[in-house]
PDB file of N, CA and C in Angstrom:
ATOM      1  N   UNK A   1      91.593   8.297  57.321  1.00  0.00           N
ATOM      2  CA  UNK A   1      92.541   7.284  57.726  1.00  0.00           C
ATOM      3  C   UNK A   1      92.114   6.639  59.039  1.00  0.00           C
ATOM      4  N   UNK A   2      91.844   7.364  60.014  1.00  0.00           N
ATOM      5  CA  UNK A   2      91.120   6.901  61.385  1.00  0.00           C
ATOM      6  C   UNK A   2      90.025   6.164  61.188  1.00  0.00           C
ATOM      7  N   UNK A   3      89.531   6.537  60.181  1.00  0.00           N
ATOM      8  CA  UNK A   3      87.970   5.757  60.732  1.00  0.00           C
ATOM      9  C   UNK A   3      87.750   4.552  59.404  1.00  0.00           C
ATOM     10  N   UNK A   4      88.985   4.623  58.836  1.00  0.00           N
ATOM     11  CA  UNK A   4      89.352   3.560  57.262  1.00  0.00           C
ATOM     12  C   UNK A   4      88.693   1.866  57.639  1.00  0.00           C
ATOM     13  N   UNK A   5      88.628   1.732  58.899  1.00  0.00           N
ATOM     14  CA  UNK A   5      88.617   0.221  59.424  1.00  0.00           C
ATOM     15  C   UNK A   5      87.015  -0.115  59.626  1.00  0.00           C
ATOM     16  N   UNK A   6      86.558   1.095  59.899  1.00  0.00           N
ATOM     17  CA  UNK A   6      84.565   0.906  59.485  1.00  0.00           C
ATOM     18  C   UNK A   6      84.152   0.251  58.875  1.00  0.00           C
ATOM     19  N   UNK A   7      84.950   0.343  57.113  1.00  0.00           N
ATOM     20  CA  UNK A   7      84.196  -0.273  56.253  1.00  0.00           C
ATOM     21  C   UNK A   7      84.327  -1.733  56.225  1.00  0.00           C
ATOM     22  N   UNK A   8      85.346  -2.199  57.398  1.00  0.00           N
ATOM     23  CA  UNK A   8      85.600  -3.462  57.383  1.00  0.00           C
ATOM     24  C   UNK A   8      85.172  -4.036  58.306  1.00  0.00           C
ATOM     25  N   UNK A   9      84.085  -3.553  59.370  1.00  0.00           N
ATOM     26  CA  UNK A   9      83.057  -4.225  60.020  1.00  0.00           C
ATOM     27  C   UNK A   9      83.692  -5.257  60.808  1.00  0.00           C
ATOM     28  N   UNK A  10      82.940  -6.374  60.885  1.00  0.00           N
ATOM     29  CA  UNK A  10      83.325  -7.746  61.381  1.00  0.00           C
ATOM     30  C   UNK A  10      83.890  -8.675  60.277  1.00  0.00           C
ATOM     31  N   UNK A  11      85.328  -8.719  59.544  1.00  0.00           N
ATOM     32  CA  UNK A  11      85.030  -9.963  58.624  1.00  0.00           C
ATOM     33  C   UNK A  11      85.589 -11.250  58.972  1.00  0.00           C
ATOM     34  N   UNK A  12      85.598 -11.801  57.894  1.00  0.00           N
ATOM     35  CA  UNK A  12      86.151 -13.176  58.187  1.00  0.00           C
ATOM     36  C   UNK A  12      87.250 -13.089  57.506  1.00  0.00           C
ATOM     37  N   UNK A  13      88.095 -13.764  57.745  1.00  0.00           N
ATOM     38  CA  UNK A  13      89.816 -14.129  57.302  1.00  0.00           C
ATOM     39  C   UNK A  13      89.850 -15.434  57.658  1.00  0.00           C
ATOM     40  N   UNK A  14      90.805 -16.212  56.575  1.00  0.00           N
ATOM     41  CA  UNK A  14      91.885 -16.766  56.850  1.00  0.00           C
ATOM     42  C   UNK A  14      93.479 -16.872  56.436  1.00  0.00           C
ATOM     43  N   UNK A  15      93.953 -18.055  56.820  1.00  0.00           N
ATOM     44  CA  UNK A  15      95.518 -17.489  57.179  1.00  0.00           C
ATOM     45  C   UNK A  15      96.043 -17.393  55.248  1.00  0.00           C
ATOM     46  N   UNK A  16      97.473 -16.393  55.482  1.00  0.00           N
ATOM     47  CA  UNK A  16      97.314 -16.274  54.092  1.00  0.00           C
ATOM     48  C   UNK A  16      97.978 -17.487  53.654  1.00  0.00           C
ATOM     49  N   UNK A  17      97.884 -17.195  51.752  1.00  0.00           N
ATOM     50  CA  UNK A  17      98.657 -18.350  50.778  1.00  0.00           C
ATOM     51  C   UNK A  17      97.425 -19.372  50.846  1.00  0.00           C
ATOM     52  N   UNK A  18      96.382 -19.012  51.369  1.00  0.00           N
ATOM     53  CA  UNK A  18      95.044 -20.397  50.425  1.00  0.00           C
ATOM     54  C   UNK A  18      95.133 -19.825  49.256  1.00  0.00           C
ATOM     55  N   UNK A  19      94.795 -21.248  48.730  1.00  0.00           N
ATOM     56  CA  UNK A  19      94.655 -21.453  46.894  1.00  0.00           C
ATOM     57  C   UNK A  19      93.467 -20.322  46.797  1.00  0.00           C
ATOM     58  N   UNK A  20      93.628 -19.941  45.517  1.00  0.00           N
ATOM     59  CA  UNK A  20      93.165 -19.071  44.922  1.00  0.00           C
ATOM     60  C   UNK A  20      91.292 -19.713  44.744  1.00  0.00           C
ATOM     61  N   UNK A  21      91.405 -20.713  44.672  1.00  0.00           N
ATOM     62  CA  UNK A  21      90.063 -21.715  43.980  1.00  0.00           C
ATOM     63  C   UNK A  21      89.509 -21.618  45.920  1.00  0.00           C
ATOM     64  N   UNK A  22      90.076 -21.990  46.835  1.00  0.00           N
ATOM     65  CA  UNK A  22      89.766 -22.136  48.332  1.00  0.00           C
ATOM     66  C   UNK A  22      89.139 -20.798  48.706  1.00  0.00           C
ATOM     67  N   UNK A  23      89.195 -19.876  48.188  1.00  0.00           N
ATOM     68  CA  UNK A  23      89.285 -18.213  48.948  1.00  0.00           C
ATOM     69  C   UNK A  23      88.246 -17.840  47.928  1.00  0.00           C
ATOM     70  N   UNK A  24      87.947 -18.325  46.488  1.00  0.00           N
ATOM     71  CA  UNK A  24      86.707 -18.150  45.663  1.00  0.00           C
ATOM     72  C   UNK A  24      85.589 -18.771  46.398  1.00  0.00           C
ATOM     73  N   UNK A  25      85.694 -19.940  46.775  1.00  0.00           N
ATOM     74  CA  UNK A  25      84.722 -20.501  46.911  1.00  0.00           C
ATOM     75  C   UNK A  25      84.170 -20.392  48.476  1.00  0.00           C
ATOM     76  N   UNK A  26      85.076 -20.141  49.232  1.00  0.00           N
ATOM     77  CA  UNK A  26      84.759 -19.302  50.440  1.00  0.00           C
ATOM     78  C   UNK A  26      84.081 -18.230  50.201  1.00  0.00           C
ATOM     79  N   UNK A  27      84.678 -17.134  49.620  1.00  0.00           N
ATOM     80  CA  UNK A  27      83.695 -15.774  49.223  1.00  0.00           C
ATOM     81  C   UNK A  27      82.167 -16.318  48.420  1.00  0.00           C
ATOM     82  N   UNK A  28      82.076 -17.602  47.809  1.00  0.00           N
ATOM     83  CA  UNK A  28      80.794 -17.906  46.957  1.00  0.00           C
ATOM     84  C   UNK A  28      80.491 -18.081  47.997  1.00  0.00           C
ATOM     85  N   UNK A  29      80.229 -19.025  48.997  1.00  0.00           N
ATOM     86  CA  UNK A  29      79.456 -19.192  50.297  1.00  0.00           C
ATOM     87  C   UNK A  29      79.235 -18.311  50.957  1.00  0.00           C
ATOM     88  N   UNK A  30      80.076 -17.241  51.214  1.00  0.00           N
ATOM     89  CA  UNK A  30      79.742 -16.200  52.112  1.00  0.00           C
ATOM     90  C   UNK A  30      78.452 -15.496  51.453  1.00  0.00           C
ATOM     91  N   UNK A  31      78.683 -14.876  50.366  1.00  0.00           N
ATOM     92  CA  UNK A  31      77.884 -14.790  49.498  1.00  0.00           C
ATOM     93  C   UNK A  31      76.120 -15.221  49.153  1.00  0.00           C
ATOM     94  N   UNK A  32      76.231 -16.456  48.995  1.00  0.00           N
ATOM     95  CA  UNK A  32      75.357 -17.273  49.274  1.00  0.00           C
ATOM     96  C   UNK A  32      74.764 -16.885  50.556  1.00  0.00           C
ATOM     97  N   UNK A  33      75.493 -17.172  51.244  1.00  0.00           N
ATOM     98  CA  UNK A  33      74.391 -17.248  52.923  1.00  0.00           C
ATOM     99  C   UNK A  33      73.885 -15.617  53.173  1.00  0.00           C
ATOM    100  N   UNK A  34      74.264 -14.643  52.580  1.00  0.00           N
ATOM    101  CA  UNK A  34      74.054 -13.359  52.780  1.00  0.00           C
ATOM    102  C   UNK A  34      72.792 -12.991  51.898  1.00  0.00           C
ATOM    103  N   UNK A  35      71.935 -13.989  50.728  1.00  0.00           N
ATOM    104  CA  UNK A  35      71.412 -14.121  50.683  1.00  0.00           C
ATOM    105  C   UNK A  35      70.087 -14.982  50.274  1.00  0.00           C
ATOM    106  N   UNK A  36      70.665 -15.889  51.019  1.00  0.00           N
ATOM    107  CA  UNK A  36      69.833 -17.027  51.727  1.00  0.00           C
ATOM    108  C   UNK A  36      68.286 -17.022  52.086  1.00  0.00           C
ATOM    109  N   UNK A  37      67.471 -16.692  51.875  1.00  0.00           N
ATOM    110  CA  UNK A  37      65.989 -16.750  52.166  1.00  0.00           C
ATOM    111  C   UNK A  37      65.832 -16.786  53.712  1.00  0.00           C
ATOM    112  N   UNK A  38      66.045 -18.113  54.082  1.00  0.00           N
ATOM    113  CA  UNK A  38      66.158 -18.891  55.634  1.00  0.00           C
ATOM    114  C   UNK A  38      66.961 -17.922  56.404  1.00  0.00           C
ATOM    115  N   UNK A  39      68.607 -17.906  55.991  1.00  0.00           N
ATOM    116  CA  UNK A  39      68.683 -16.902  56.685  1.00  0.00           C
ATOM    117  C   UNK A  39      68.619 -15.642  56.773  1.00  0.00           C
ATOM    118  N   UNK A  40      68.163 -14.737  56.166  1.00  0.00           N
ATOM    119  CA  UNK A  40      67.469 -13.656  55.860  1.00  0.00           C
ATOM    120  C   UNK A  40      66.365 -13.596  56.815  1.00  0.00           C
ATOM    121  N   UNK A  41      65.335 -14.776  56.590  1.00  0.00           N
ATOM    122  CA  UNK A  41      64.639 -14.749  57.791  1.00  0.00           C
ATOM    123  C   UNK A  41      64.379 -14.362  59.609  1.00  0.00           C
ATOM    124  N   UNK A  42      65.654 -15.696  59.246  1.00  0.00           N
ATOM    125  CA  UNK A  42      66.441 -15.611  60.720  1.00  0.00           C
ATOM    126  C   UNK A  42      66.981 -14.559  61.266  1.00  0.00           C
ATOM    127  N   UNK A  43      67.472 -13.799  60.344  1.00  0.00           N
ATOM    128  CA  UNK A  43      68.395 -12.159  60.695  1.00  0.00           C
ATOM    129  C   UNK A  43      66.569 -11.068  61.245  1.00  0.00           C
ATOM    130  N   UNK A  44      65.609 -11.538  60.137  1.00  0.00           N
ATOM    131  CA  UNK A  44      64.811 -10.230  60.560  1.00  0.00           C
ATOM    132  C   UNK A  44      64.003 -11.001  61.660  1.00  0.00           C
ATOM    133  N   UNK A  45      63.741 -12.122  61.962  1.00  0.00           N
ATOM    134  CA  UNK A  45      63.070 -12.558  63.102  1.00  0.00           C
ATOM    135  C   UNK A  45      64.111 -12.339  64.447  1.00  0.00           C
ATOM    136  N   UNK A  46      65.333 -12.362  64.260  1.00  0.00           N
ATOM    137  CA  UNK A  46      65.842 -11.592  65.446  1.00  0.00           C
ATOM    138  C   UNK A  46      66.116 -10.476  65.634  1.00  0.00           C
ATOM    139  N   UNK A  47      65.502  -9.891  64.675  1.00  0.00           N
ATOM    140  CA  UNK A  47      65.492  -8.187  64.625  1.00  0.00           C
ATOM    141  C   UNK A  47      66.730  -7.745  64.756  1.00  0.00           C
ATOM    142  N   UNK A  48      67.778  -8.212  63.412  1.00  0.00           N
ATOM    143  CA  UNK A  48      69.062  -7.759  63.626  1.00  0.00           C
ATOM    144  C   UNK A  48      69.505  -7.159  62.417  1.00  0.00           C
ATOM    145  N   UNK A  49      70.286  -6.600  62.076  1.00  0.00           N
ATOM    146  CA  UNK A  49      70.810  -6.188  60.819  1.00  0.00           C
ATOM    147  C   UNK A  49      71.600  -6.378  60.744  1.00  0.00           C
ATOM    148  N   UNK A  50      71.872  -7.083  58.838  1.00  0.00           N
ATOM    149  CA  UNK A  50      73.104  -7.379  58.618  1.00  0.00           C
ATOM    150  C   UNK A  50      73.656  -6.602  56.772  1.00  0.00           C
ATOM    151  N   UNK A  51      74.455  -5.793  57.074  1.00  0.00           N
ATOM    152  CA  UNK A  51      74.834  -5.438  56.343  1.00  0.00           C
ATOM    153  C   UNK A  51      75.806  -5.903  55.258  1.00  0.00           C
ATOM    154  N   UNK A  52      76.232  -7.075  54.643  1.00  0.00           N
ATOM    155  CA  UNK A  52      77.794  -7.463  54.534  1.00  0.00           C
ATOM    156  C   UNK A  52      78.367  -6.566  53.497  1.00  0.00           C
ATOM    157  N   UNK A  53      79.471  -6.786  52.952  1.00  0.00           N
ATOM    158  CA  UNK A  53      80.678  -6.308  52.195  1.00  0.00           C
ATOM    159  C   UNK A  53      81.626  -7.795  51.807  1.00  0.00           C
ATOM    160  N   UNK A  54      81.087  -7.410  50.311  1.00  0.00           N
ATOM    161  CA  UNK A  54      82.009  -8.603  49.672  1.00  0.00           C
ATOM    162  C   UNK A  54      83.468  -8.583  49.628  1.00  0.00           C
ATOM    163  N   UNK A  55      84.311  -9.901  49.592  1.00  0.00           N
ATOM    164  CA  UNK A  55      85.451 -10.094  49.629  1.00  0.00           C
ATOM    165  C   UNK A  55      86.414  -9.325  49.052  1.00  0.00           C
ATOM    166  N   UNK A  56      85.711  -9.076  47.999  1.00  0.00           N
ATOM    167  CA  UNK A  56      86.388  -7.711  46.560  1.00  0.00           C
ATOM    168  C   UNK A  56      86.520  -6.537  47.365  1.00  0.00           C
ATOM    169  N   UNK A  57      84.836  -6.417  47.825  1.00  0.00           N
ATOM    170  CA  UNK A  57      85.266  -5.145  48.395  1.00  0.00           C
ATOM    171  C   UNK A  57      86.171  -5.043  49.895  1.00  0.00           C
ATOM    172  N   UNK A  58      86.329  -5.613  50.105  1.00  0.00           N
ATOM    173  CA  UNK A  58      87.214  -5.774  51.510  1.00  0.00           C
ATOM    174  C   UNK A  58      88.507  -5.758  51.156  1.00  0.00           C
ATOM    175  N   UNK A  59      88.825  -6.748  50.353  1.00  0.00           N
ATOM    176  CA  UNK A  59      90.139  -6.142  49.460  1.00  0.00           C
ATOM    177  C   UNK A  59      90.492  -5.141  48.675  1.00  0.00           C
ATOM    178  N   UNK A  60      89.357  -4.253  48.546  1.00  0.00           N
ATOM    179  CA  UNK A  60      89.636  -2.573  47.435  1.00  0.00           C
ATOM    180  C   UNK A  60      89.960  -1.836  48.766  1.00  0.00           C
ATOM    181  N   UNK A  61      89.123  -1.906  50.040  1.00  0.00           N
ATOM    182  CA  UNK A  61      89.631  -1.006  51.126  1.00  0.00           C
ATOM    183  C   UNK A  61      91.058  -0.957  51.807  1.00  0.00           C
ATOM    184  N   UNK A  62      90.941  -2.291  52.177  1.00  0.00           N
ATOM    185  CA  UNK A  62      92.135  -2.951  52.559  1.00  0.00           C
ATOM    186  C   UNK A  62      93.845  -2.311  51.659  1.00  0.00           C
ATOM    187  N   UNK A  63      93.402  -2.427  50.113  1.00  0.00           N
ATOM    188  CA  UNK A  63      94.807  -2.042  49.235  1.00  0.00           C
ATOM    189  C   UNK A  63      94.429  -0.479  49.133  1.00  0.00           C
ATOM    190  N   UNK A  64      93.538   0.450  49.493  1.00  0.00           N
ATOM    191  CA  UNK A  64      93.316   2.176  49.107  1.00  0.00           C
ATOM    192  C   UNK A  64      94.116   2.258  51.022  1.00  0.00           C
ATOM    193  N   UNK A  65      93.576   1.494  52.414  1.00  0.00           N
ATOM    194  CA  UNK A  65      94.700   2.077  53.373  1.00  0.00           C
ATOM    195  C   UNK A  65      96.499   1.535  53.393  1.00  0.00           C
ATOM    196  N   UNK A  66      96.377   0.657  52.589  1.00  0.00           N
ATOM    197  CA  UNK A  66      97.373   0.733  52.829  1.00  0.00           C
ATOM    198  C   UNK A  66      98.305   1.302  51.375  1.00  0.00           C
ATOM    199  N   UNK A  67      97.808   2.036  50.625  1.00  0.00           N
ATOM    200  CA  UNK A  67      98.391   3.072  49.592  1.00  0.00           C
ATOM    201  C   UNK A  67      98.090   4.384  50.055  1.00  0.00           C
ATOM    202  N   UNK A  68      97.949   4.685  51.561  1.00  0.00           N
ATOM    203  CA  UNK A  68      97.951   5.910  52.082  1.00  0.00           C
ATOM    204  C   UNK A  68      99.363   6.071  52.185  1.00  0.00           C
ATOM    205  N   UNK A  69      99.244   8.016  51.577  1.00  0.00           N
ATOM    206  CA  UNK A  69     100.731   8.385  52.074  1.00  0.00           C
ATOM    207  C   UNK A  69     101.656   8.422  53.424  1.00  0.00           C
ATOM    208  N   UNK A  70     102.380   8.327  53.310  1.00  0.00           N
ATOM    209  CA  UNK A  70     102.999   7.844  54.487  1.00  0.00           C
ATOM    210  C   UNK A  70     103.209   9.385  55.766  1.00  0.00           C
ATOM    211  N   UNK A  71     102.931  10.665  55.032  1.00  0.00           N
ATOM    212  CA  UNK A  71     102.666  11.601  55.599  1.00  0.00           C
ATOM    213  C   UNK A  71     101.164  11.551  56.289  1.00  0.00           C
ATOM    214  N   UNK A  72     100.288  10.977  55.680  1.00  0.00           N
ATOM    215  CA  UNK A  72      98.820  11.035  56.338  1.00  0.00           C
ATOM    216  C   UNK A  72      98.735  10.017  57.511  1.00  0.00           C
ATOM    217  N   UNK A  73      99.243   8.854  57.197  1.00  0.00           N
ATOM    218  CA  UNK A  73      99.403   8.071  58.108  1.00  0.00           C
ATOM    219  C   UNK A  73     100.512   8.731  59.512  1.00  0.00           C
ATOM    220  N   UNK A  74     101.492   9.482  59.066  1.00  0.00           N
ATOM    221  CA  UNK A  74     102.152  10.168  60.669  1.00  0.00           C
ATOM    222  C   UNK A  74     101.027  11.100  61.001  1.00  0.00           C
ATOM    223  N   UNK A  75     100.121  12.027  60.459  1.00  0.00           N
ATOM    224  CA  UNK A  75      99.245  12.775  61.036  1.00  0.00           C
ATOM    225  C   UNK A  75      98.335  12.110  61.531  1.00  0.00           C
ATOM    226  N   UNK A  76      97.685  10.863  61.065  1.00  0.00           N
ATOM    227  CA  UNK A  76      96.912  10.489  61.918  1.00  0.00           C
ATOM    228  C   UNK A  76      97.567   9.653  63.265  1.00  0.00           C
ATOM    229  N   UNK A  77      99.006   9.287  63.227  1.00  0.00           N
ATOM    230  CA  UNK A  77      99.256   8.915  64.536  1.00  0.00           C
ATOM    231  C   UNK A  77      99.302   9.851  65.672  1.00  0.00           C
ATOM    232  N   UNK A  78      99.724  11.317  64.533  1.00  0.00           N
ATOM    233  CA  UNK A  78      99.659  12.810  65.967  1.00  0.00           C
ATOM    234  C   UNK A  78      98.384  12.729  66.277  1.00  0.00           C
ATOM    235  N   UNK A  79      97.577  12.681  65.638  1.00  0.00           N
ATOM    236  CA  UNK A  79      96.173  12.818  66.025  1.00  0.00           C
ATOM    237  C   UNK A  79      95.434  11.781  66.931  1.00  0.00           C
ATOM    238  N   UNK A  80      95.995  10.456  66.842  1.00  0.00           N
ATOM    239  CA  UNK A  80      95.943   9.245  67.751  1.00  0.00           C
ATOM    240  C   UNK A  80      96.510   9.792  69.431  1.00  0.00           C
ATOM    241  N   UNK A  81      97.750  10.360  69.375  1.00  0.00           N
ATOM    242  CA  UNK A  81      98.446  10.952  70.326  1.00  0.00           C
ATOM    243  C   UNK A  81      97.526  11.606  71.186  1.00  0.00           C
ATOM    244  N   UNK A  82      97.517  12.233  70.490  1.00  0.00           N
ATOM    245  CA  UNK A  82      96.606  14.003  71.191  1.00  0.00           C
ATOM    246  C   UNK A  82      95.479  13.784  71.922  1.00  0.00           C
TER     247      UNK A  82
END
């Protein structure tokens, strides 16, 4: 539960209630540029790594924390505490 927010890295959002067709075609671009040739390039000529996580999957993590039991979630706030 603590460490649930890892798999969600840096992403991108926007605000909710975009059309369904707006938020596809956002994730196709994201998509796209993740693997992009050029920028692919660009990522290893600055000697950086980029790992991404598709939209799907950002939304499978996203709906498994928040279908945590509501008992795990008070233990991890004792444990936040402590």
């Amino acid at each position: 539960m603590l460490l649930a927010g890892q798999g969600l890295g840096r992403p991108y959002f926007t605000s909710p209630g975009v059309p369904e067709d707006r938020k596809a075609a956002l994730r196709a671009a994201f998509d796209a540029t993740m693997k992009d040739p050029d920028f692919l390039a660009e990522i290893a000529k600055a000697r950086l790594e980029v790992s991404p996580t598709s939209g799907v999957e950002i939304d499978r993590l996203l709906a498994d924390i928040y279908a945590s039991p509501r008992e795990v979630i008070e233990k991890a706030k004792q444990a936040v505490r402590n």
